[in-house]
PDB file of N, CA and C in Angstrom:
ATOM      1  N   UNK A   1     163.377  20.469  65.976  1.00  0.00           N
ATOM      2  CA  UNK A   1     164.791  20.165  65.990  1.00  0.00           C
ATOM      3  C   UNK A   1     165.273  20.061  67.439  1.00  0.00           C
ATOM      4  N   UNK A   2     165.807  19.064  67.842  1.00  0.00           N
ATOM      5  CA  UNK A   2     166.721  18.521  69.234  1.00  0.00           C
ATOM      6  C   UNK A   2     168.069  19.489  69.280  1.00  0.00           C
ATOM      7  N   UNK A   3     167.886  19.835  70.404  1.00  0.00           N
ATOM      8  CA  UNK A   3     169.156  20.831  70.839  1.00  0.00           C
ATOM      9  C   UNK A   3     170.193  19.512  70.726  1.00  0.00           C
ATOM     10  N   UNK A   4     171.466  20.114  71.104  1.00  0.00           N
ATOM     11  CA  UNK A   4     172.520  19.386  71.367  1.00  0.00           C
ATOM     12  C   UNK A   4     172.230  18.295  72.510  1.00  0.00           C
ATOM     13  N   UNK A   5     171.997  18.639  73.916  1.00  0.00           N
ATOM     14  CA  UNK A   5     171.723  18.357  74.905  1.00  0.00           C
ATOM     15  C   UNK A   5     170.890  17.582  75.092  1.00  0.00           C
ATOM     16  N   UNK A   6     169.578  17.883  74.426  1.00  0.00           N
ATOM     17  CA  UNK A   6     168.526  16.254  74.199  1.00  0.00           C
ATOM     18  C   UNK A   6     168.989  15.432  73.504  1.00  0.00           C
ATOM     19  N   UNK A   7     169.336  15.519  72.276  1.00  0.00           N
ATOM     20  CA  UNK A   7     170.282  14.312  71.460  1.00  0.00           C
ATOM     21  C   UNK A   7     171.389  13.424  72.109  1.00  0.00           C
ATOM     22  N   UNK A   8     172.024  14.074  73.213  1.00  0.00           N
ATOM     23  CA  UNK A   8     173.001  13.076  74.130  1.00  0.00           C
ATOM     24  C   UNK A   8     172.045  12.765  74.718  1.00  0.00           C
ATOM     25  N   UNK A   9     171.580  13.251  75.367  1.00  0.00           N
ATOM     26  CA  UNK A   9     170.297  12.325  76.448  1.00  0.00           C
ATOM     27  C   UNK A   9     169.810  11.438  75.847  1.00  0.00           C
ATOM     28  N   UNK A  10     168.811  11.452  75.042  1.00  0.00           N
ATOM     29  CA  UNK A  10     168.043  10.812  74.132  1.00  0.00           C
ATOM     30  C   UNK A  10     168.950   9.358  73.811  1.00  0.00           C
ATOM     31  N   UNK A  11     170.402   9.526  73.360  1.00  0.00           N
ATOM     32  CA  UNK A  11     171.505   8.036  73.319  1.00  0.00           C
ATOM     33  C   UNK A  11     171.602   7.664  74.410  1.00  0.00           C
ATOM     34  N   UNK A  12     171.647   6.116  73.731  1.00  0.00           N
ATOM     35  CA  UNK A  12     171.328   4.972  74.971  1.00  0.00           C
ATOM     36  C   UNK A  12     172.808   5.691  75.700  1.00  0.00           C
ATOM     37  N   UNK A  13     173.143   4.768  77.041  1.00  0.00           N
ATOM     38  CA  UNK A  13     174.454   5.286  78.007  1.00  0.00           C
ATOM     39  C   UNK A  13     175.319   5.136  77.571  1.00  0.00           C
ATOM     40  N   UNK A  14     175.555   3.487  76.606  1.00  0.00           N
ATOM     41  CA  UNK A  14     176.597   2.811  76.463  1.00  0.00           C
ATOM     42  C   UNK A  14     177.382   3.649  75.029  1.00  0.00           C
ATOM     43  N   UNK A  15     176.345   4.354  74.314  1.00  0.00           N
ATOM     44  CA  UNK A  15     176.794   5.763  73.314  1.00  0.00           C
ATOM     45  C   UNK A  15     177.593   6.452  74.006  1.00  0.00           C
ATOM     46  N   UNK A  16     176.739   7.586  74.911  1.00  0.00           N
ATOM     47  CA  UNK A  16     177.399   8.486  75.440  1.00  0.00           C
ATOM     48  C   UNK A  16     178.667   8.214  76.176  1.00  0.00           C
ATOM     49  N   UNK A  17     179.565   6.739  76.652  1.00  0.00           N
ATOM     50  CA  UNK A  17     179.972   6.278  77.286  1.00  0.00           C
ATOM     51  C   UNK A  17     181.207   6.378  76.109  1.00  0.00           C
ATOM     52  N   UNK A  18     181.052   5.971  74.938  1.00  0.00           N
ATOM     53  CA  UNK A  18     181.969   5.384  74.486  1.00  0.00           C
ATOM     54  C   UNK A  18     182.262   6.779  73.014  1.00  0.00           C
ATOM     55  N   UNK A  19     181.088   8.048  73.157  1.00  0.00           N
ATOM     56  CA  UNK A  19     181.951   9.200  73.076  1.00  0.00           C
ATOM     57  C   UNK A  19     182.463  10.493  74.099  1.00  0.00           C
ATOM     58  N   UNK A  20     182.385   9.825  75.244  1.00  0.00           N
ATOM     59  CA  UNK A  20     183.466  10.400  76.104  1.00  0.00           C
ATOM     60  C   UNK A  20     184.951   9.571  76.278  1.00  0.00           C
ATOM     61  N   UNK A  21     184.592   8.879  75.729  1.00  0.00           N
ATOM     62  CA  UNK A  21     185.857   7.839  76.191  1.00  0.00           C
ATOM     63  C   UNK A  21     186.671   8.149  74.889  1.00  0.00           C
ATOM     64  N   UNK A  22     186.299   8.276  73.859  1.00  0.00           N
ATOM     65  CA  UNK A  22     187.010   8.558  72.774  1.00  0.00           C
ATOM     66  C   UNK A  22     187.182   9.847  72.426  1.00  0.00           C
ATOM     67  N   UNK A  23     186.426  10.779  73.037  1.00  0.00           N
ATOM     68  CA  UNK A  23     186.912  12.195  73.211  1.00  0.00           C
ATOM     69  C   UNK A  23     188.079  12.275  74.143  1.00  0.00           C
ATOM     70  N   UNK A  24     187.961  12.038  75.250  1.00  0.00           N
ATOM     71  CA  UNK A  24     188.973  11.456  76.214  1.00  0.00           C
ATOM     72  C   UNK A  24     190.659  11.130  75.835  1.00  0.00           C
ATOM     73  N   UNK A  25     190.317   9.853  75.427  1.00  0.00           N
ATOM     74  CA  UNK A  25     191.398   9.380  74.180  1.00  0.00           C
ATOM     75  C   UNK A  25     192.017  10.208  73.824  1.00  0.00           C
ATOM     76  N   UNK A  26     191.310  10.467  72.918  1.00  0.00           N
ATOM     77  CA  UNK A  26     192.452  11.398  71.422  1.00  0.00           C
ATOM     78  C   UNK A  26     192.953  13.226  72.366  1.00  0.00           C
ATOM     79  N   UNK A  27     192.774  13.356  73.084  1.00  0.00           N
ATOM     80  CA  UNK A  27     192.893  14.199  74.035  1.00  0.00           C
ATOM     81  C   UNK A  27     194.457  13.931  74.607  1.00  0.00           C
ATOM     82  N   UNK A  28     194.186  12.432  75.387  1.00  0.00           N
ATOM     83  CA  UNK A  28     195.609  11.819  76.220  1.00  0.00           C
ATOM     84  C   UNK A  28     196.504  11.352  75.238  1.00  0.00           C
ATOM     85  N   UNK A  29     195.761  11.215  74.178  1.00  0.00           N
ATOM     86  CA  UNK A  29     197.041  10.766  73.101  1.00  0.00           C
ATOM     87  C   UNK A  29     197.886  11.869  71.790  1.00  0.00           C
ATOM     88  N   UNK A  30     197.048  12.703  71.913  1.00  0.00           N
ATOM     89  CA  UNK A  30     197.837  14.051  71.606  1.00  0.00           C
ATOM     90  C   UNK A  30     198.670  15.002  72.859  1.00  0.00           C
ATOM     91  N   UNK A  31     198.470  14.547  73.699  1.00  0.00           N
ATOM     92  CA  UNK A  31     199.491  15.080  74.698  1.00  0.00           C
ATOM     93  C   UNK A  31     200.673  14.465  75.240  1.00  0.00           C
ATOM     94  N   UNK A  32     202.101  14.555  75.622  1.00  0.00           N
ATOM     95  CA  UNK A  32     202.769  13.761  75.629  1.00  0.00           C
ATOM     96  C   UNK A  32     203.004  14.030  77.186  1.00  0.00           C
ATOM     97  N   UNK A  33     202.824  12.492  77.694  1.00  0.00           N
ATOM     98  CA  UNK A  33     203.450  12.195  79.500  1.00  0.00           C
ATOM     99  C   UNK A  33     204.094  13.082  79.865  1.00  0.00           C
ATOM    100  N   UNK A  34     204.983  13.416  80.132  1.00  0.00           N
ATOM    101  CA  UNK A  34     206.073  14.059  80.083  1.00  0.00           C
ATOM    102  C   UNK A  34     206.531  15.221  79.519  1.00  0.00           C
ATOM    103  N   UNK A  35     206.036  16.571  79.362  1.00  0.00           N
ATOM    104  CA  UNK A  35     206.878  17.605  78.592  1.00  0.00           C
ATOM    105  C   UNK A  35     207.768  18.011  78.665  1.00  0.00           C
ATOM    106  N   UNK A  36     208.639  17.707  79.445  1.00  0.00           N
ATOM    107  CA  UNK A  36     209.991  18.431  79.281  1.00  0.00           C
ATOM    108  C   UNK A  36     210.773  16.686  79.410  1.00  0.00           C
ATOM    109  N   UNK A  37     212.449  17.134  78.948  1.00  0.00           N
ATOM    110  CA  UNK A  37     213.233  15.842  78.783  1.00  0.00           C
ATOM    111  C   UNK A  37     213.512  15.371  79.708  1.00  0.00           C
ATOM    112  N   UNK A  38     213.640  14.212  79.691  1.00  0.00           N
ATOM    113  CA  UNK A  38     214.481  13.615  80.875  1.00  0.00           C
ATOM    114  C   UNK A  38     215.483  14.715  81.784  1.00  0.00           C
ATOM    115  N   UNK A  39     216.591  14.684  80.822  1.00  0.00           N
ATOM    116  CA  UNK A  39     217.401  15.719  80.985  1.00  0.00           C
ATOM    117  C   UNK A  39     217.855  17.098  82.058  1.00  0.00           C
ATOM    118  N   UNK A  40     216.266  17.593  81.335  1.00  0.00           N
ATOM    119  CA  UNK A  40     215.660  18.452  81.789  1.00  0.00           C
ATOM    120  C   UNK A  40     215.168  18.613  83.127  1.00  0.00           C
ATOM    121  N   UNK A  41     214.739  17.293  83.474  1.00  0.00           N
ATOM    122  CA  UNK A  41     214.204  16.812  84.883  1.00  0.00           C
ATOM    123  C   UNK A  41     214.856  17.073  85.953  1.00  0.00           C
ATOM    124  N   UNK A  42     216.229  15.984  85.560  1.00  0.00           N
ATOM    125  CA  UNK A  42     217.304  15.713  86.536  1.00  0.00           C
ATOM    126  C   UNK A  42     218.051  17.239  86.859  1.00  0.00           C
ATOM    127  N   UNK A  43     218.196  17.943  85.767  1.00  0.00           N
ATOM    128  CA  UNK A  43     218.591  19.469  86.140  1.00  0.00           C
ATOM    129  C   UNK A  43     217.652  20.525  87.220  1.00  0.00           C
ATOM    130  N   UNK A  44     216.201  20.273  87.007  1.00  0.00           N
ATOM    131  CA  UNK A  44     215.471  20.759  88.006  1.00  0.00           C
ATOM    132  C   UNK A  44     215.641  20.122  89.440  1.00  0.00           C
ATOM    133  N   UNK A  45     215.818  19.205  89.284  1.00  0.00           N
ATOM    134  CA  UNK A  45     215.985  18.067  91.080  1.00  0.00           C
ATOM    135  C   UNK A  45     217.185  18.705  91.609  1.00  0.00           C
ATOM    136  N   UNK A  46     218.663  18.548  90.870  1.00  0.00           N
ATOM    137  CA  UNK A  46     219.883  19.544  91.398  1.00  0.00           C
ATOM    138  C   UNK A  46     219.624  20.593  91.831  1.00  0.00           C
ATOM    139  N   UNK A  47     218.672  21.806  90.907  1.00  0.00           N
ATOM    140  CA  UNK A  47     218.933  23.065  91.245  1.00  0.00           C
ATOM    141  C   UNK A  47     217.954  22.724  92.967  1.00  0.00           C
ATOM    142  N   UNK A  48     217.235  22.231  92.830  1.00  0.00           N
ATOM    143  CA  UNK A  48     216.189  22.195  94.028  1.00  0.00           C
ATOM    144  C   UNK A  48     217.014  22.079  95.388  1.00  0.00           C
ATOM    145  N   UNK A  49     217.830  20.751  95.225  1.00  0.00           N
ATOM    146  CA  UNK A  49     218.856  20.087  96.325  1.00  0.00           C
ATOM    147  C   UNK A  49     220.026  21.790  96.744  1.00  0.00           C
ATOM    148  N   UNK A  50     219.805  22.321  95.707  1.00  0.00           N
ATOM    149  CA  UNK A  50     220.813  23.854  96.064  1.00  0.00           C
ATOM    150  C   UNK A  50     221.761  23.503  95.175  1.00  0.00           C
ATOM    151  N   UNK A  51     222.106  22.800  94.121  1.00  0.00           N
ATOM    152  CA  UNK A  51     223.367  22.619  93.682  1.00  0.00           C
ATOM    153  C   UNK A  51     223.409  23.536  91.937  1.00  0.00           C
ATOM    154  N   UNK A  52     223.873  24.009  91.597  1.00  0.00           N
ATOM    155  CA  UNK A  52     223.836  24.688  90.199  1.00  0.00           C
ATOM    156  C   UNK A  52     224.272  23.740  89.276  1.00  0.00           C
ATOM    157  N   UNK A  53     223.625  23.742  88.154  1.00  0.00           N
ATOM    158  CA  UNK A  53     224.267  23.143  86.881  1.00  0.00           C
ATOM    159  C   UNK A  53     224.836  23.132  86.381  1.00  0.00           C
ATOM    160  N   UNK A  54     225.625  22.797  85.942  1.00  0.00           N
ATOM    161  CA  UNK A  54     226.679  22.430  85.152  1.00  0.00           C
ATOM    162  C   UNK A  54     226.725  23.550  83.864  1.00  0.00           C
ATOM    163  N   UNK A  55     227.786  24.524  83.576  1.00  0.00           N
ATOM    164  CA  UNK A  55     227.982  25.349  82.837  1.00  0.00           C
ATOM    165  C   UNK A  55     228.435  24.659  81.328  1.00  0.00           C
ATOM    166  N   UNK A  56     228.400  24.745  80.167  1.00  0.00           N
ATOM    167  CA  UNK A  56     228.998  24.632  79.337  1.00  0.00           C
ATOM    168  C   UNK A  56     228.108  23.320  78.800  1.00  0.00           C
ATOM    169  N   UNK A  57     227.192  22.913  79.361  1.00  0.00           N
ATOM    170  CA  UNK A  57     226.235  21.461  79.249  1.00  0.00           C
ATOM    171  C   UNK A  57     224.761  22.015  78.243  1.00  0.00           C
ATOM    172  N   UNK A  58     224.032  21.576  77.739  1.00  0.00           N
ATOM    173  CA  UNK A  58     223.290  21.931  77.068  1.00  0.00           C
ATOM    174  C   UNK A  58     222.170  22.563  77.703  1.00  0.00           C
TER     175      UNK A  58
END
């Protein structure tokens, strides 16, 4: 019986190529760009500049 490790070896490149790439994938596509909101953003850039946020705002 082939360990894990010889069995990737053993596949041609253009295999191993195209299940990293699709491991890869579904990886970047369950994660979203961006985690926090827009919103959210522009409130971190103010506080940075020294300015406080806006009270009573979400």
């Amino acid at each position: 019986m082939l360990s894990s490790e010889q069995r990737y070896l053993s596949q041609p490149v253009g295999q191993q190529l195209l299940r990293h790439f699709a491991a890869r994938d579904a990886v970047r596509h369950a994660t979203p760009l961006v985690p926090l909101r827009l919103h959210d953003i522009g409130r971190f850039f103010l506080a940075l500049r020294g300015r406080a946020p806006r009270s009573g705002h979400c």
